[in-house]
N, C-alpha and C. Protein backbone atom coordinates (compact mmCIF):
# COMPACT_ATOMS: atom_id res chain seq x y z
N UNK A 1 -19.09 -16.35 9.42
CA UNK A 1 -17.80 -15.74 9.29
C UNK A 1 -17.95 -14.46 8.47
N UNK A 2 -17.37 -13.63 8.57
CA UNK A 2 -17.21 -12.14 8.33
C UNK A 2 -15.96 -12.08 7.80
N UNK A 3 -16.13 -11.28 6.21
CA UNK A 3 -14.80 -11.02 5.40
C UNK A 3 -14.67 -9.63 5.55
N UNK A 4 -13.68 -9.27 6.17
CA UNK A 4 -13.39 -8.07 6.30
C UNK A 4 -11.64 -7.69 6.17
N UNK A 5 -11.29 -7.32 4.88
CA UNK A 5 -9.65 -7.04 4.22
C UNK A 5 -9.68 -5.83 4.68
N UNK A 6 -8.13 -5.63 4.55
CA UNK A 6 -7.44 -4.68 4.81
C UNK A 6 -7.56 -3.60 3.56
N UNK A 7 -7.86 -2.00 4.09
CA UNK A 7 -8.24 -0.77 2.93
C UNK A 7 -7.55 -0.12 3.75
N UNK A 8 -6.55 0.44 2.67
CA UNK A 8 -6.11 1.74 2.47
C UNK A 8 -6.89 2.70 1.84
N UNK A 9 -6.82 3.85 2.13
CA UNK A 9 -7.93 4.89 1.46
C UNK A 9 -7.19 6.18 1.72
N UNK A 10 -6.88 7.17 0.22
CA UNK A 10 -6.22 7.88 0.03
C UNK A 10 -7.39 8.89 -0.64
N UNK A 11 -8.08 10.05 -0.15
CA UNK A 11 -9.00 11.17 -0.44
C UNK A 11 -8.07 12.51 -0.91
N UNK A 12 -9.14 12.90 -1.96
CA UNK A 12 -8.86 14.38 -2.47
C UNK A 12 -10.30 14.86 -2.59
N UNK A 13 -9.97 16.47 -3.12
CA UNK A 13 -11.60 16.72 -3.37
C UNK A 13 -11.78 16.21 -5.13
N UNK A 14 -10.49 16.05 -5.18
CA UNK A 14 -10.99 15.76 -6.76
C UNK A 14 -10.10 14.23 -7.45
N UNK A 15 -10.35 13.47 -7.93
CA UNK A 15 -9.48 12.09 -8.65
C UNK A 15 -8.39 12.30 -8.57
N UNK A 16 -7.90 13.32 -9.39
CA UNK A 16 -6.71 13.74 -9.58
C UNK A 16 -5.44 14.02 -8.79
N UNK A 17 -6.66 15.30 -7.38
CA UNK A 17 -5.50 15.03 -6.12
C UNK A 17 -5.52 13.97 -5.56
N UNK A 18 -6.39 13.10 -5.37
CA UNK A 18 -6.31 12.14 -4.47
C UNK A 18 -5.14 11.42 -5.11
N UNK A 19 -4.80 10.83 -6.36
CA UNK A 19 -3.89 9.85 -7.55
C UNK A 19 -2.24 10.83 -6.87
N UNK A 20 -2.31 12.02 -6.76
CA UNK A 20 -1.01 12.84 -6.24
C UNK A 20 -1.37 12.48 -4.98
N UNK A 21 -1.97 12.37 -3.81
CA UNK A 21 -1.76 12.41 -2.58
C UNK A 21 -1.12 11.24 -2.67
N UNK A 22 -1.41 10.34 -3.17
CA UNK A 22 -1.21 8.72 -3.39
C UNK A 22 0.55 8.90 -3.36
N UNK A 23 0.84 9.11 -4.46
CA UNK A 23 2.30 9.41 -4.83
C UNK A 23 2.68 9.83 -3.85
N UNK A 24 2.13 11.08 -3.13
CA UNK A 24 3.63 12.09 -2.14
C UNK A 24 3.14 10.85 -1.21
N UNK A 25 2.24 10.22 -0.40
CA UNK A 25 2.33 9.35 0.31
C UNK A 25 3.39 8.07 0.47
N UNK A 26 3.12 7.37 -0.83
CA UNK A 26 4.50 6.60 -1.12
C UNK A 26 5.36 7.08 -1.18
N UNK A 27 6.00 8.25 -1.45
CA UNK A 27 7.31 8.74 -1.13
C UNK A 27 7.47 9.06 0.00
N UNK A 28 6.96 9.68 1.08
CA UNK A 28 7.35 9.97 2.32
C UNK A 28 7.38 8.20 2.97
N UNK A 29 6.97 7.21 2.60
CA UNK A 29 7.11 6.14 3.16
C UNK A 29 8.23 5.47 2.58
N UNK A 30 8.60 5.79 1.67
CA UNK A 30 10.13 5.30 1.12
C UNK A 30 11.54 5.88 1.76
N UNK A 31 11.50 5.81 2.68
CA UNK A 31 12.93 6.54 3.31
C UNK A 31 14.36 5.89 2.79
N UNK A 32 14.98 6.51 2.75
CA UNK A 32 16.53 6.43 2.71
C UNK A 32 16.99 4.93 2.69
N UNK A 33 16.55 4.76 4.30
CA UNK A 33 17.33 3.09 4.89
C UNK A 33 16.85 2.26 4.42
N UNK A 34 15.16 3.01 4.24
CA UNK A 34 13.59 1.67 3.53
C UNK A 34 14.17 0.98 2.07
N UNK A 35 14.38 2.35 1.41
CA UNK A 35 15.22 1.77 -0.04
C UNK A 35 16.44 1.03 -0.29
N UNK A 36 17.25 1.47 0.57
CA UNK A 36 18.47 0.30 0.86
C UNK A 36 18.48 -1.06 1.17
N UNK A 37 17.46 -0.82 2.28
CA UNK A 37 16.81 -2.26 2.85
C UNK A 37 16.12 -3.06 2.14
N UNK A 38 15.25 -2.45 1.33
CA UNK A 38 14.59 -3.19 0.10
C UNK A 38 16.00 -4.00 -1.04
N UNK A 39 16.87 -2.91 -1.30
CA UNK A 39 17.76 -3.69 -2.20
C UNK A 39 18.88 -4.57 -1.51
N UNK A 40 19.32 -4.32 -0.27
CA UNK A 40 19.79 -5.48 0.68
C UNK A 40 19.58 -7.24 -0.05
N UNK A 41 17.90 -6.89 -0.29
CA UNK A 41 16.91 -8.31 -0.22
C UNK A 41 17.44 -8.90 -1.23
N UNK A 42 17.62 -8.14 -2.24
CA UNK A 42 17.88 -8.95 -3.34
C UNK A 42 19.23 -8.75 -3.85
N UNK A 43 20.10 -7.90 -3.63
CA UNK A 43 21.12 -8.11 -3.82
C UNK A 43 22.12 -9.20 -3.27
N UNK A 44 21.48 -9.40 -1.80
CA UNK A 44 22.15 -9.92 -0.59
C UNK A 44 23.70 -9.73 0.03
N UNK A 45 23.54 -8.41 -0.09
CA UNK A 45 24.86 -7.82 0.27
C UNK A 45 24.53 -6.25 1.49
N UNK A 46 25.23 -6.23 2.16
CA UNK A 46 25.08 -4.39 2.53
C UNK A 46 25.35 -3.62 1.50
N UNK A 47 24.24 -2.97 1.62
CA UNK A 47 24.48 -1.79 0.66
C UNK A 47 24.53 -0.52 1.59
N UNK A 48 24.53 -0.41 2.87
CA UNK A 48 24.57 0.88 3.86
C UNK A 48 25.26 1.92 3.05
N UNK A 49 26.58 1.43 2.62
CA UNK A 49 27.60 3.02 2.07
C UNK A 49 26.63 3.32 0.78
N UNK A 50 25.74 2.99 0.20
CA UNK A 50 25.28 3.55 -1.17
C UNK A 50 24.40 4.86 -0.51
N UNK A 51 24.23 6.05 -1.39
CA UNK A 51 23.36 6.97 -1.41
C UNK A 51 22.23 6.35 -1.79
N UNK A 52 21.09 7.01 -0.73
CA UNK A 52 19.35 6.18 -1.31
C UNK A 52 19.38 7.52 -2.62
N UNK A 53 19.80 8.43 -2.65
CA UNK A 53 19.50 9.10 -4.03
C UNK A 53 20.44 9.43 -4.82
N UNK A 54 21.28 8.02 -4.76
CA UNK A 54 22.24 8.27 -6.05
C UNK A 54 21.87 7.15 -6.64
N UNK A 55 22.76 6.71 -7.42
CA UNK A 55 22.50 5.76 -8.72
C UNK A 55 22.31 4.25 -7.75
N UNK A 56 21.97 3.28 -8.80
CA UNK A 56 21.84 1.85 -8.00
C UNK A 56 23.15 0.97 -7.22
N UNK A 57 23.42 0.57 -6.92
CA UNK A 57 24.61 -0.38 -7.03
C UNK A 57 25.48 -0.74 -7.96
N UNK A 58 26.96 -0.16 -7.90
CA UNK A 58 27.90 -0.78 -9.38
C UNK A 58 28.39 -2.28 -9.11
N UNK A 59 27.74 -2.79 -7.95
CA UNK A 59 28.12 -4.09 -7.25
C UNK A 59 27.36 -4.64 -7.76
N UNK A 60 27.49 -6.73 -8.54
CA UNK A 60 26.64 -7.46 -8.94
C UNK A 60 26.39 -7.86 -7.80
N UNK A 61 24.78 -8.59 -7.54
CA UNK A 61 24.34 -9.05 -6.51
C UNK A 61 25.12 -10.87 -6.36
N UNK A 62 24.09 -11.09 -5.49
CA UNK A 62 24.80 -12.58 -5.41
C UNK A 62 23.79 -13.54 -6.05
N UNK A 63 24.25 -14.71 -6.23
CA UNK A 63 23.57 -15.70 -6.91
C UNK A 63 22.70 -16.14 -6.58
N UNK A 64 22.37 -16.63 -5.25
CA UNK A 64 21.32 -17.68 -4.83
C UNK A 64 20.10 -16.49 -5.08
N UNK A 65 19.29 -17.44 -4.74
CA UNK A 65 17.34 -16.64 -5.10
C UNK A 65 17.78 -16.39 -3.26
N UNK A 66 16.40 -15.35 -3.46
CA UNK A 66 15.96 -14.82 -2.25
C UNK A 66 15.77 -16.42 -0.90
N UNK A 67 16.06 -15.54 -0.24
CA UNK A 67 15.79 -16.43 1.14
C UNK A 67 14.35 -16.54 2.03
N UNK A 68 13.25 -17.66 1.41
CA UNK A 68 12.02 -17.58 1.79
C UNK A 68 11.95 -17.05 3.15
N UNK A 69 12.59 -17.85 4.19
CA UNK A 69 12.52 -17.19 5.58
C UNK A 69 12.14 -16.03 5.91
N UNK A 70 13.13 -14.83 4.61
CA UNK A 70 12.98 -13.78 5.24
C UNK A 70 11.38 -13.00 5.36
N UNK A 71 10.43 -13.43 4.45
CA UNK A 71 9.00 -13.46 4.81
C UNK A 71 8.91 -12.06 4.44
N UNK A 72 9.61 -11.20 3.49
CA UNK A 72 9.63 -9.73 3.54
C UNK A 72 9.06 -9.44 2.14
N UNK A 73 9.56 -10.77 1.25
CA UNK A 73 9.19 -10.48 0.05
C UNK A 73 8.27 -11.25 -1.00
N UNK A 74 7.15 -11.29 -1.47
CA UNK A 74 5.88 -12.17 -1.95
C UNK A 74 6.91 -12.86 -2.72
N UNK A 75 5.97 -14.38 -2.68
CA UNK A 75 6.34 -15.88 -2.94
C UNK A 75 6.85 -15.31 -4.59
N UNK A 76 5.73 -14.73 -5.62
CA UNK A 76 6.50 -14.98 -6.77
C UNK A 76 7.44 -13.79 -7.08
N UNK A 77 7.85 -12.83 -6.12
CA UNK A 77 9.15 -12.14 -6.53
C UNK A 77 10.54 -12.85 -5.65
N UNK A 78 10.21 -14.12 -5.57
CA UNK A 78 11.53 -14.97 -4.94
C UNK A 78 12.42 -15.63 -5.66
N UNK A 79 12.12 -15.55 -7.05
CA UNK A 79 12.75 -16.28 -7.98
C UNK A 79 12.87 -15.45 -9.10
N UNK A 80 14.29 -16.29 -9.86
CA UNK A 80 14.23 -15.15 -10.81
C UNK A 80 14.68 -13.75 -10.58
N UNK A 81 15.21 -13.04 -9.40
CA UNK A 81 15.65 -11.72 -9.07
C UNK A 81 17.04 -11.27 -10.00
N UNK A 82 17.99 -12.32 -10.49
CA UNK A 82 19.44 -11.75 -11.09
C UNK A 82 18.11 -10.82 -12.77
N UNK A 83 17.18 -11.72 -13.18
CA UNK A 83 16.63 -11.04 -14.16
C UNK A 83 15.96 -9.56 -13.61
N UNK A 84 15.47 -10.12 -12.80
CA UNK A 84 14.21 -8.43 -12.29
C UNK A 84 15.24 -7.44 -12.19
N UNK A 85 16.45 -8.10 -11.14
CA UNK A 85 17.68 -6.81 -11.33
C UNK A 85 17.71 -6.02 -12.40
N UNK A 86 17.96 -7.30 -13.46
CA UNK A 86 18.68 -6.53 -14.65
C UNK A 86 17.32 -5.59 -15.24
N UNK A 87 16.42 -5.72 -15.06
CA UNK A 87 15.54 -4.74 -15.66
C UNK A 87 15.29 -3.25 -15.07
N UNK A 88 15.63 -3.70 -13.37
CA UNK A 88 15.74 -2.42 -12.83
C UNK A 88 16.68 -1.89 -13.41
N UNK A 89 17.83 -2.15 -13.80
CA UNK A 89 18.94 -1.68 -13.93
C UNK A 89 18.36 -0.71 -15.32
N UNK A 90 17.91 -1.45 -15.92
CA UNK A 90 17.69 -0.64 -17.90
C UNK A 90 16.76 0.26 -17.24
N UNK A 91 15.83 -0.01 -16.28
CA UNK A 91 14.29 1.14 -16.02
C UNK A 91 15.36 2.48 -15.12
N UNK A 92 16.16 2.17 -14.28
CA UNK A 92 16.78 3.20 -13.61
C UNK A 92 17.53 4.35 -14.58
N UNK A 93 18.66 3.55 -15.78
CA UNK A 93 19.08 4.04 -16.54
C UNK A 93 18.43 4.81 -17.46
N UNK A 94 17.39 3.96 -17.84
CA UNK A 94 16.29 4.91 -19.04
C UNK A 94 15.74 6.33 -18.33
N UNK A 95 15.31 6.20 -17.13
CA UNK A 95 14.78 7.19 -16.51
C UNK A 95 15.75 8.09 -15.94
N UNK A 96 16.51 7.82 -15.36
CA UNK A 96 17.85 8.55 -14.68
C UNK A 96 17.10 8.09 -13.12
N UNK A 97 16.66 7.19 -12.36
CA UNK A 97 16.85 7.14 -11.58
C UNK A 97 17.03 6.88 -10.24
N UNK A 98 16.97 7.31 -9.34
CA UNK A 98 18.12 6.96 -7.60
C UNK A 98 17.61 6.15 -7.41
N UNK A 99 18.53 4.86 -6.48
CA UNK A 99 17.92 3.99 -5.83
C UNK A 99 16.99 4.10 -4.99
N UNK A 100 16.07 5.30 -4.47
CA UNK A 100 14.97 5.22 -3.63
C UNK A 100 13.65 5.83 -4.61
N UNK A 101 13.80 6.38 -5.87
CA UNK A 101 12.81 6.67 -6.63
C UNK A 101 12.72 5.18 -7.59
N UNK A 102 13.84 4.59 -7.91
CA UNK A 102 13.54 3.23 -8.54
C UNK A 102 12.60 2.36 -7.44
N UNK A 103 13.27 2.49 -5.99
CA UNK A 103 12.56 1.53 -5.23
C UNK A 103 10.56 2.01 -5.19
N UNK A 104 10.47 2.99 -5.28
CA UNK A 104 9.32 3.69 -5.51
C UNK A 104 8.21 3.36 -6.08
N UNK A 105 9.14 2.60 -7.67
CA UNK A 105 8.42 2.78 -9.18
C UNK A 105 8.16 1.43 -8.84
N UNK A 106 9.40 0.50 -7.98
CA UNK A 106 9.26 -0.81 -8.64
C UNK A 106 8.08 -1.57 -7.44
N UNK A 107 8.37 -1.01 -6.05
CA UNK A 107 7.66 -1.98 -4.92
C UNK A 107 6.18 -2.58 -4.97
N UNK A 108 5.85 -3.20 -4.73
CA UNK A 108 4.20 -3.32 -4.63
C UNK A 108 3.85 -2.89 -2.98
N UNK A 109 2.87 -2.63 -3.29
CA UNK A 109 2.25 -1.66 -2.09
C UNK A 109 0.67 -2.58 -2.16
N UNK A 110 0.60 -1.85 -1.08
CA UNK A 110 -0.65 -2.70 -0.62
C UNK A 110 -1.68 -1.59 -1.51
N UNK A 111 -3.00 -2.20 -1.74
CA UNK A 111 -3.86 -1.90 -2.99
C UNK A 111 -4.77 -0.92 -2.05
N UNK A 112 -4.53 0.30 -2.69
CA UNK A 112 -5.44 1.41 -2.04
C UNK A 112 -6.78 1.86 -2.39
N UNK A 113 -7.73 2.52 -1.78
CA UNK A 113 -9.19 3.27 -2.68
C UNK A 113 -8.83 4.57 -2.41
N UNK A 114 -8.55 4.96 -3.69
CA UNK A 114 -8.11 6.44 -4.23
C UNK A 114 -9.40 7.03 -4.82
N UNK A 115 -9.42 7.99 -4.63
CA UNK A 115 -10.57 9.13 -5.32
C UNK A 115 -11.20 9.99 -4.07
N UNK A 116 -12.23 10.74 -4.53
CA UNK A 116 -13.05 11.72 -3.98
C UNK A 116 -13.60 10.62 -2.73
N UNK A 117 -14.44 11.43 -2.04
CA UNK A 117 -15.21 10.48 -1.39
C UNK A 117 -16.19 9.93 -1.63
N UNK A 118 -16.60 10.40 -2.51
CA UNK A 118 -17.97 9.96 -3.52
C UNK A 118 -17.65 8.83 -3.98
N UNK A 119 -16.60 8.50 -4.85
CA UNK A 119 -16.08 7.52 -5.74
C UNK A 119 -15.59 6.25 -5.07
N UNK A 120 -14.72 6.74 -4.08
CA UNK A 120 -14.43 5.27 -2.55
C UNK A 120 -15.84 4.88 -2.07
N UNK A 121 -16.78 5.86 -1.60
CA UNK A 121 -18.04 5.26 -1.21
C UNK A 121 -18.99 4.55 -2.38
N UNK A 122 -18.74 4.97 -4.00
CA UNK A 122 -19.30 4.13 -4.29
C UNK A 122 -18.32 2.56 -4.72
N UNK A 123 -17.00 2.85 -4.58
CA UNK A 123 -16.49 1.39 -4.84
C UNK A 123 -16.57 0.57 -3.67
N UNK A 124 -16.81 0.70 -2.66
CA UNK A 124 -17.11 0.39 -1.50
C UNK A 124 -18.74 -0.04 -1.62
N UNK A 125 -19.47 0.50 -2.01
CA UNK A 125 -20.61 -0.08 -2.64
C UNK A 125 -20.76 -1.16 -2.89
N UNK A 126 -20.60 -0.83 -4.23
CA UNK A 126 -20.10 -2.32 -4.75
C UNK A 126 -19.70 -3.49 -4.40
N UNK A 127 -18.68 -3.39 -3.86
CA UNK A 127 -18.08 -4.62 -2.84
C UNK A 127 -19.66 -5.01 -2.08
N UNK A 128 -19.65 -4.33 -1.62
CA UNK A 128 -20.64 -4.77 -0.18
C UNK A 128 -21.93 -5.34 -0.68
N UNK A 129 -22.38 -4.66 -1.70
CA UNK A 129 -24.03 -5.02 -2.58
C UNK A 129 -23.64 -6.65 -3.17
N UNK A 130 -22.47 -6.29 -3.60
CA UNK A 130 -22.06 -7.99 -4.49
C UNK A 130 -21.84 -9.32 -4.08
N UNK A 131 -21.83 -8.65 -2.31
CA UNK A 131 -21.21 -9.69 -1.43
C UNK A 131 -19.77 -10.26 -1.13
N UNK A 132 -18.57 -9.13 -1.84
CA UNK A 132 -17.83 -9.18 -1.78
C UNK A 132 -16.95 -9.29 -0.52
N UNK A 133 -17.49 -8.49 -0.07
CA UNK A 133 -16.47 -8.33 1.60
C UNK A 133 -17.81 -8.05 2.41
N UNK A 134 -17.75 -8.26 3.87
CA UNK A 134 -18.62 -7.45 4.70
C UNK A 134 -18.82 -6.43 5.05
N UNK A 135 -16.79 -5.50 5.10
CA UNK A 135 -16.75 -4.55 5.63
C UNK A 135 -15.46 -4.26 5.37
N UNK A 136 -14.70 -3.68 5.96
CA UNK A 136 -13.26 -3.32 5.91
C UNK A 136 -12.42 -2.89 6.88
N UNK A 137 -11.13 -3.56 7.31
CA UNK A 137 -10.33 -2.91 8.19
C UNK A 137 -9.55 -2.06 7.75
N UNK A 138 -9.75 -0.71 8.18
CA UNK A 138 -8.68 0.08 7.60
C UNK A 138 -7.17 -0.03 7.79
N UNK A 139 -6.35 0.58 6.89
CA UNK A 139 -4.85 0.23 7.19
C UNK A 139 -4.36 2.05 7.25
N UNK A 140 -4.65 2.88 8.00
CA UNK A 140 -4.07 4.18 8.02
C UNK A 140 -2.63 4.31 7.36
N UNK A 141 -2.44 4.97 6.53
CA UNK A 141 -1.10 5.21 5.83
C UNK A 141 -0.29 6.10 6.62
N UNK A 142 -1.09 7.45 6.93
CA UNK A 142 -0.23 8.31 7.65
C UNK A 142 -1.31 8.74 8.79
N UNK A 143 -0.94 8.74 9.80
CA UNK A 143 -1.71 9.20 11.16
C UNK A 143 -1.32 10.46 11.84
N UNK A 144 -2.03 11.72 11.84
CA UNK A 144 -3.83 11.41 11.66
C UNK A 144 -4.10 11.24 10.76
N UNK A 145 -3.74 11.92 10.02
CA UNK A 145 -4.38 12.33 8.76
C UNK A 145 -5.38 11.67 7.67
N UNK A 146 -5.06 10.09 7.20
CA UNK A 146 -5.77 9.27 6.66
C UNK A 146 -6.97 9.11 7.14
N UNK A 147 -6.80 9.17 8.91
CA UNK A 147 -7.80 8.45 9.69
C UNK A 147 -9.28 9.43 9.63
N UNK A 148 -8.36 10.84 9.81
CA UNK A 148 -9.11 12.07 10.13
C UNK A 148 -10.14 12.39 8.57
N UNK A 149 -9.50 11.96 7.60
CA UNK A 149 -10.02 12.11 6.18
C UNK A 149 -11.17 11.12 6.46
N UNK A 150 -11.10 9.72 6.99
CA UNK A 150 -12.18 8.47 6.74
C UNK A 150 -13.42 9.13 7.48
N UNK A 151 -12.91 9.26 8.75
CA UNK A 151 -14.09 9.76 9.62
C UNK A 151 -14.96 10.96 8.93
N UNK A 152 -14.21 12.08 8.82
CA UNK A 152 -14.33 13.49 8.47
C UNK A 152 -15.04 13.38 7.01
N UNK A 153 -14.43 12.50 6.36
CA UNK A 153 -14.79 12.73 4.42
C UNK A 153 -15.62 11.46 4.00
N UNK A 154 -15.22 10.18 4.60
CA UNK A 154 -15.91 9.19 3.92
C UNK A 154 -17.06 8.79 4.64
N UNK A 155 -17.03 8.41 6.16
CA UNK A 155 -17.88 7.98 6.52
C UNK A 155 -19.54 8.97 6.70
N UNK A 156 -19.68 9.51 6.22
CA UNK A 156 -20.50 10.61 5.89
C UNK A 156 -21.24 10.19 5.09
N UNK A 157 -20.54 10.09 3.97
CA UNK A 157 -20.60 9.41 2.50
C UNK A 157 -21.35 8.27 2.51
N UNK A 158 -20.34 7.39 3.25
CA UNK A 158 -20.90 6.33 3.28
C UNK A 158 -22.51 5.81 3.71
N UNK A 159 -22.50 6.57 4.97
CA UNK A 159 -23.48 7.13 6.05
C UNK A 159 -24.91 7.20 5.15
N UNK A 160 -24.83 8.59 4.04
CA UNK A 160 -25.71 8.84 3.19
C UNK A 160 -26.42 8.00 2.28
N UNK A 161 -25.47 7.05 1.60
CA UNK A 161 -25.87 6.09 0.94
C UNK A 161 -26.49 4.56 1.75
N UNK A 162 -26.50 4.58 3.24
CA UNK A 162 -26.73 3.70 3.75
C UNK A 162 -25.92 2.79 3.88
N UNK A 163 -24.90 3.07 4.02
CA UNK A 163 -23.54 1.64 3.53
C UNK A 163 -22.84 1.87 4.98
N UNK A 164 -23.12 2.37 5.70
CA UNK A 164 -22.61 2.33 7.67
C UNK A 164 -23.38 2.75 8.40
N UNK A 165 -23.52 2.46 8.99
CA UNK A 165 -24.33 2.56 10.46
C UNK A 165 -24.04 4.53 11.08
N UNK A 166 -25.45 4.74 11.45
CA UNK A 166 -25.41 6.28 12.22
C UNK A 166 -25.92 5.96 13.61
N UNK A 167 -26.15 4.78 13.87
CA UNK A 167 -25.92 4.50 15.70
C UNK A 167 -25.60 2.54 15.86
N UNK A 168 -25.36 2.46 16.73
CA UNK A 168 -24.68 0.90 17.13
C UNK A 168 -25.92 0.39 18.02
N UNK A 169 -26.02 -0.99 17.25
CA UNK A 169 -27.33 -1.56 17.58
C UNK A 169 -27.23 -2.32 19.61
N UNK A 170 -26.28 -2.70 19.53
CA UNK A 170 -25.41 -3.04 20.58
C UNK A 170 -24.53 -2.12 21.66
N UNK A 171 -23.78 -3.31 22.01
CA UNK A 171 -22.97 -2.60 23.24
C UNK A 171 -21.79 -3.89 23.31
N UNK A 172 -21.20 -4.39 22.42
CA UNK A 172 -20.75 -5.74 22.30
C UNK A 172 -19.97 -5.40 20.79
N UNK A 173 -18.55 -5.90 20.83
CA UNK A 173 -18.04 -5.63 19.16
C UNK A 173 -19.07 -6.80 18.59
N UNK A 174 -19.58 -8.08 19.00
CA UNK A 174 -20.19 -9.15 18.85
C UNK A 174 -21.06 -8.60 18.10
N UNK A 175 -21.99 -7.77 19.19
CA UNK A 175 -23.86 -7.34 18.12
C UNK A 175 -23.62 -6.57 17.57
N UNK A 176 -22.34 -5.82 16.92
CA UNK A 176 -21.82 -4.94 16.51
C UNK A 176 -21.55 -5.52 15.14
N UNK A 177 -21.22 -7.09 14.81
CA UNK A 177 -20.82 -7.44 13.91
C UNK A 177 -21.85 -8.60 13.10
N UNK A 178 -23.01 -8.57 14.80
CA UNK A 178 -23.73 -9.28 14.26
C UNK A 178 -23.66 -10.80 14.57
N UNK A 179 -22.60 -11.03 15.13
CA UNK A 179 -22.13 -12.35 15.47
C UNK A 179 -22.98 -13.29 16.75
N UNK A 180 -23.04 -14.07 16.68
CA UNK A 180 -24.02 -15.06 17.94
C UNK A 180 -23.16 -16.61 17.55
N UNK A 181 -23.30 -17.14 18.71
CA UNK A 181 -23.00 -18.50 18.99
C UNK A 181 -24.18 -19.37 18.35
């Protein structure tokens, strides 16, 4: 069996831009309806008439905990939400702000490899030398562009250090992965 998780991978030429690409990325993925829809969950009310960039809701949410079904939101942010509210509420206020920059600060996002390409190829290293994973499925954030960076910036990288393949031993995703009956 072959462990191969899901990578996001966010490149700059330098730490720094890559940590900002990161950011304007999550914001262009936070839209308007995305942020509403997120607070829908836990409020359990429509919130459609609210501005995604005005203040939060002057409406209290409702009582019951989240509704497992809805499968939208991880097991341990299902309980306990009238509190998490109330903290958004003090973090929005302290900061000054909108319900789609709060939704921003607060969401969990799937866990990215940020940096140069040097720095992803060597945390990617790592993994692989330690026996951590086999490999990785990428999760493109924004298309092309992410994709065009992996090919273009990392796999090069990677390439150099010996950590991917520069021809396919096969003709089969199978001998490709190495796999046999």
């Amino acid at each position: 069996m072959r462990i191969l998780p899901g990578a996001s991978v966010v490149l700059g030429d330098t730490a720094a831009e890559a940590q900002e690409r990161a950011r304007w990325i999550k914001r262009e993925q936070t839209t308007g309806p995305r942020a509403i829809a997120f607070l829908e969950q836990y409020w359990g009310k429509d919130l459609s008439g609210y501005d995604p960039d005005g203040p939060l809701p002057d409406i209290d949410p409702t009582d019951d905990e989240l509704d497992p079904s809805r499968g939208t939101i991880s097991i341990e942010h299902r309980t306990g939400k009238l509190a998490r509210i109330a903290g958004w509420r003090e973090l929005a206020a302290a900061r000054n702000l909108s319900i789609r920059q709060l939704v921003i600060e607060v969401t969990p996002g799937h866990e990215s490899f940020v940096g140069t390409p040097g720095q992803v190829a060597e945390e990617w290293g790592r993994y692989l030398h330690d026996g951590v994973v086999d490999g990785f499925n990428l999760l493109p954030q924004l298309l092309p562009g992410t994709v065009e960076d992996i090919v273009d910036r990392l796999v090069p990288e990677l390439q150099s250090r010996g950590l991917f393949r520069t021809a396919y031993a096969g003709t089969t995703l199978r001998s490709h992965l190495s796999l046999s009956f």
